[in-house]
C-alpha atoms as a PDB file:
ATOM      1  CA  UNK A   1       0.000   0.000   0.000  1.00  0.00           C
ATOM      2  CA  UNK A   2       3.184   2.722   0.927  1.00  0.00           C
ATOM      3  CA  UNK A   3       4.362   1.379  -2.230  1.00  0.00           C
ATOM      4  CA  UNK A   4       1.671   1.604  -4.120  1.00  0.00           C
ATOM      5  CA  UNK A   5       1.163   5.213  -2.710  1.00  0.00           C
ATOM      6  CA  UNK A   6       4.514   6.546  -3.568  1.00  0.00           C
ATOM      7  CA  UNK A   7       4.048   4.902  -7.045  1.00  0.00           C
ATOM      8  CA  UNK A   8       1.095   7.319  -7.233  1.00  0.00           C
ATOM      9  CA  UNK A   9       2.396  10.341  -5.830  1.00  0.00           C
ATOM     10  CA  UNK A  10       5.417  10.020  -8.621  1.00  0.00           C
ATOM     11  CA  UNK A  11       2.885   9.540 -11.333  1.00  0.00           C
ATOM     12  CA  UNK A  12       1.217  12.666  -9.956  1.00  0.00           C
ATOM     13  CA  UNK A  13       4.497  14.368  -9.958  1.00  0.00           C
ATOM     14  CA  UNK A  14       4.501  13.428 -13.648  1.00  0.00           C
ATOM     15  CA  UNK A  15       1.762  14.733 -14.481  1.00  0.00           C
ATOM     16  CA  UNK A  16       2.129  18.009 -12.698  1.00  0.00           C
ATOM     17  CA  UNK A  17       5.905  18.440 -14.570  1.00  0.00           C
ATOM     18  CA  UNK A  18       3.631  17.610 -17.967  1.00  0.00           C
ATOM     19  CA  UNK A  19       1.187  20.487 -17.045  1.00  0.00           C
ATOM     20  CA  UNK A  20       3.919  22.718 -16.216  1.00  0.00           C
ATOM     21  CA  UNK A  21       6.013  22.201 -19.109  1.00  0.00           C
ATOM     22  CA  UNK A  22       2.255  22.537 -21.645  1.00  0.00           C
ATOM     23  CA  UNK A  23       1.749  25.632 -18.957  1.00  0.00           C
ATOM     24  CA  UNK A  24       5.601  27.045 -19.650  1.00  0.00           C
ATOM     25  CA  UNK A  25       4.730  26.054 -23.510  1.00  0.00           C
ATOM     26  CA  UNK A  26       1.425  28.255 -23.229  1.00  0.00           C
ATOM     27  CA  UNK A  27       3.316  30.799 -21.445  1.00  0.00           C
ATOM     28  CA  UNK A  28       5.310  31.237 -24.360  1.00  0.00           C
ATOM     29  CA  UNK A  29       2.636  31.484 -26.976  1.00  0.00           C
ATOM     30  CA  UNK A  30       1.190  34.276 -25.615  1.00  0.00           C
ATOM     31  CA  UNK A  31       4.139  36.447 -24.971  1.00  0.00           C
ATOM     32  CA  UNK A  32       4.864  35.609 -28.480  1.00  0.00           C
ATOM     33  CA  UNK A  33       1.149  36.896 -29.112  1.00  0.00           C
ATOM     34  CA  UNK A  34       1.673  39.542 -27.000  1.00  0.00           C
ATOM     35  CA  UNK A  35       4.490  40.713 -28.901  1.00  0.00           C
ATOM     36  CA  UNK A  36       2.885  40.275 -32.327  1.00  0.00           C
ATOM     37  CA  UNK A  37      -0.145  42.229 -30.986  1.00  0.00           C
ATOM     38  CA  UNK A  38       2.130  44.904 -29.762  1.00  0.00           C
ATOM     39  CA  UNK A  39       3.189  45.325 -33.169  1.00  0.00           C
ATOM     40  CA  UNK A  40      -0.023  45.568 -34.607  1.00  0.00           C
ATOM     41  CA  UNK A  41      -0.774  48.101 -32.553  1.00  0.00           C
ATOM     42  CA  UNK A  42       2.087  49.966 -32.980  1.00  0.00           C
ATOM     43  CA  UNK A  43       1.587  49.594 -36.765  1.00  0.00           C
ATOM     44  CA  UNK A  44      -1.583  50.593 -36.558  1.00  0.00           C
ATOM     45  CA  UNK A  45      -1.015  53.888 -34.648  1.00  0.00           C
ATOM     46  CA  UNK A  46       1.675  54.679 -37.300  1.00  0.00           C
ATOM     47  CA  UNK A  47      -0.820  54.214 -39.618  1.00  0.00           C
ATOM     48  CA  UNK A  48      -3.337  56.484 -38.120  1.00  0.00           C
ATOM     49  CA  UNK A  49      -0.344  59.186 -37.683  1.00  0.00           C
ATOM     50  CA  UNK A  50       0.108  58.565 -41.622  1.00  0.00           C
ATOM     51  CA  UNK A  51      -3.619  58.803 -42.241  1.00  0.00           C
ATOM     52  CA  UNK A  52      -4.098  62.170 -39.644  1.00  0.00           C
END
């Protein structure tokens, strides 16, 4: 039964390391959105400077 507990307690611990590495993945996708949307925005302002 110990056994069988620590067997689940390291397949939790697996699990949690595969959320946070999808988490650290995620993480990264939107900073990378972020980024891209930042430069929308700032492309879009120089547009309306151009337009104004």
């Amino acid at each position: 039964w110990h056994g069988m507990a620590w067997h689940g307690m390291a397949w939790h611990g697996m699990a949690w390391h595969g959320m946070a590495w999808h988490g650290m993945a995620w993480h990264g996708m939107a900073w990378h959105g972020m980024a891209w949307h930042g430069m929308a925005w700032h492309g879009m302002a120089w547009h309306g400077m151009a337009w104004h």
